[in-house]
Protein backbone atom coordinates (compact mmCIF):
# COMPACT_ATOMS: atom_id res chain seq x y z
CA UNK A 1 13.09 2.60 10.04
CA UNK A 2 9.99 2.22 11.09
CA UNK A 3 9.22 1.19 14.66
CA UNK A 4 6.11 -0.82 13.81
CA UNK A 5 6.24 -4.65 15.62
CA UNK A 6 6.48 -6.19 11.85
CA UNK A 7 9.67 -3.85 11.57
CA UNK A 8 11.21 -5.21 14.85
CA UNK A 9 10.43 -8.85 13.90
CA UNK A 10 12.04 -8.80 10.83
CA UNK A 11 15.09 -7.22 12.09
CA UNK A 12 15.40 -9.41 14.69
CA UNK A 13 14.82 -12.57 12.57
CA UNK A 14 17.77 -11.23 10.38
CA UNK A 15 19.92 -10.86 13.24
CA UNK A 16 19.28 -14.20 14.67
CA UNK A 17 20.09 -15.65 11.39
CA UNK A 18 23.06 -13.65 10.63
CA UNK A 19 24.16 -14.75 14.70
CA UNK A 20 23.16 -18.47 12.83
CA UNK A 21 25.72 -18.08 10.09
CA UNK A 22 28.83 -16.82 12.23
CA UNK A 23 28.44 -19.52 14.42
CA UNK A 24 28.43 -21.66 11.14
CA UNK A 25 31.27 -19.74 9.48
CA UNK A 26 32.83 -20.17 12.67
CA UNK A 27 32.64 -24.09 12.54
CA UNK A 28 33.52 -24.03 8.56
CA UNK A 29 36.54 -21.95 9.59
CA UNK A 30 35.86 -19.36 7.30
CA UNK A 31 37.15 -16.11 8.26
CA UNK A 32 35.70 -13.78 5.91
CA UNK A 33 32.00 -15.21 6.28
CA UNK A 34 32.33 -14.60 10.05
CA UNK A 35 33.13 -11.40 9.36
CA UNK A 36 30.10 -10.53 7.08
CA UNK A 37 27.93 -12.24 9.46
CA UNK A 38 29.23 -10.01 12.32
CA UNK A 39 28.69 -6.99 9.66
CA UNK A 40 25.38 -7.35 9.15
CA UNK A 41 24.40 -8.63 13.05
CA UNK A 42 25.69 -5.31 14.33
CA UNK A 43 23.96 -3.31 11.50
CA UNK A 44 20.73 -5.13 12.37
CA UNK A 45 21.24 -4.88 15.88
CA UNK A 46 21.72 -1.17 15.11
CA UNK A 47 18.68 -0.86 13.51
CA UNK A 48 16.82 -2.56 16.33
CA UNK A 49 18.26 -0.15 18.99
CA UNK A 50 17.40 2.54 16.46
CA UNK A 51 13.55 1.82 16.23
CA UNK A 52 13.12 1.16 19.80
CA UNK A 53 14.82 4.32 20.68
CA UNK A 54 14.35 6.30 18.09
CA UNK A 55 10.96 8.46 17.38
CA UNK A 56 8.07 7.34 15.17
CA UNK A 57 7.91 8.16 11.52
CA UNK A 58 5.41 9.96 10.02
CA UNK A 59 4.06 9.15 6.22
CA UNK A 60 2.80 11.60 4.37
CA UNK A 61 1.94 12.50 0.78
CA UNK A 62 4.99 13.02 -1.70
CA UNK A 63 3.95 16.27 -2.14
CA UNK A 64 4.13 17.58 1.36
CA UNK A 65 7.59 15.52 1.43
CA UNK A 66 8.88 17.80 -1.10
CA UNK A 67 7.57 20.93 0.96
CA UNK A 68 9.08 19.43 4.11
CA UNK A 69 12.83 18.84 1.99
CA UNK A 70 11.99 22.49 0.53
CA UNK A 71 11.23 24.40 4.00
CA UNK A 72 14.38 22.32 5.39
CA UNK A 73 16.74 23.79 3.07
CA UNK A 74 15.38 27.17 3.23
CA UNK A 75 15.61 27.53 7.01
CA UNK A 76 18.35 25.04 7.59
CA UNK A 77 16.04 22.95 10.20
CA UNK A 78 15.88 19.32 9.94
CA UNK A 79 12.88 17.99 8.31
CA UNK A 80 11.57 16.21 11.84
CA UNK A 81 11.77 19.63 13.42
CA UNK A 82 9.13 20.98 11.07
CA UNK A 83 7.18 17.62 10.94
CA UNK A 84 6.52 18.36 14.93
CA UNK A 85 5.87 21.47 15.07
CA UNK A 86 3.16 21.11 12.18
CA UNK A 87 1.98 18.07 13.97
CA UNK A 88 1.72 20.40 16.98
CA UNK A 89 0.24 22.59 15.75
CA UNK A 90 -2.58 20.76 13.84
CA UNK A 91 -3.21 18.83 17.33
CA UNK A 92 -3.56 22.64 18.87
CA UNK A 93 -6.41 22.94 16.20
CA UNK A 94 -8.45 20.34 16.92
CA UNK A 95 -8.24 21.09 20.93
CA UNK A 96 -10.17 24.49 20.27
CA UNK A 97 -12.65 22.78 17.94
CA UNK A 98 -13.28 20.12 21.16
């Protein structure tokens, strides 16, 4: 997931409203819609703690996302490894060229 602000908001807003229907289910008295509504608050919660704790994701072409799944399962590394150390080493590029 994406850490970008519009990410977090969304997730958020999906966890206040699934924190919304519990406390509604709760009321209603119905057991198995509290329990989805606690489901999908602690998956979104998840996902929250995830992106703000978590590393940023990288987009690239589909192309070099099949050459990152290839190298992965060549050399058993994940694919973020490799996405690193090629982003390292295109940043060591453009220090010489400064």
């Amino acid at each position: 997931m994406p850490g970008s602000l519009t990410s977090r908001i969304v997730v958020l807003a999906t966890f206040a409203a699934a924190i919304v229907g519990v406390v509604d289910a709760l009321i209603a008295r119905d057991g198995d819609l509290v329990v989805v509504f606690i489901v999908v608050a602690v998956l979104q919660l998840g996902l929250f703690v995830g992106a703000l704790i978590g590393g940023r994701l990288v987009s690239v072409r589909h192309d070099l996302a099949a050459w990152l799944d290839e190298q992965s399962a060549v050399t058993g590394e994940p694919v973020s490894r490799i996405v690193d150390r090629c982003v390292a080493a295109h940043r060591s590029t453009l220090r010489r060229k400064e």
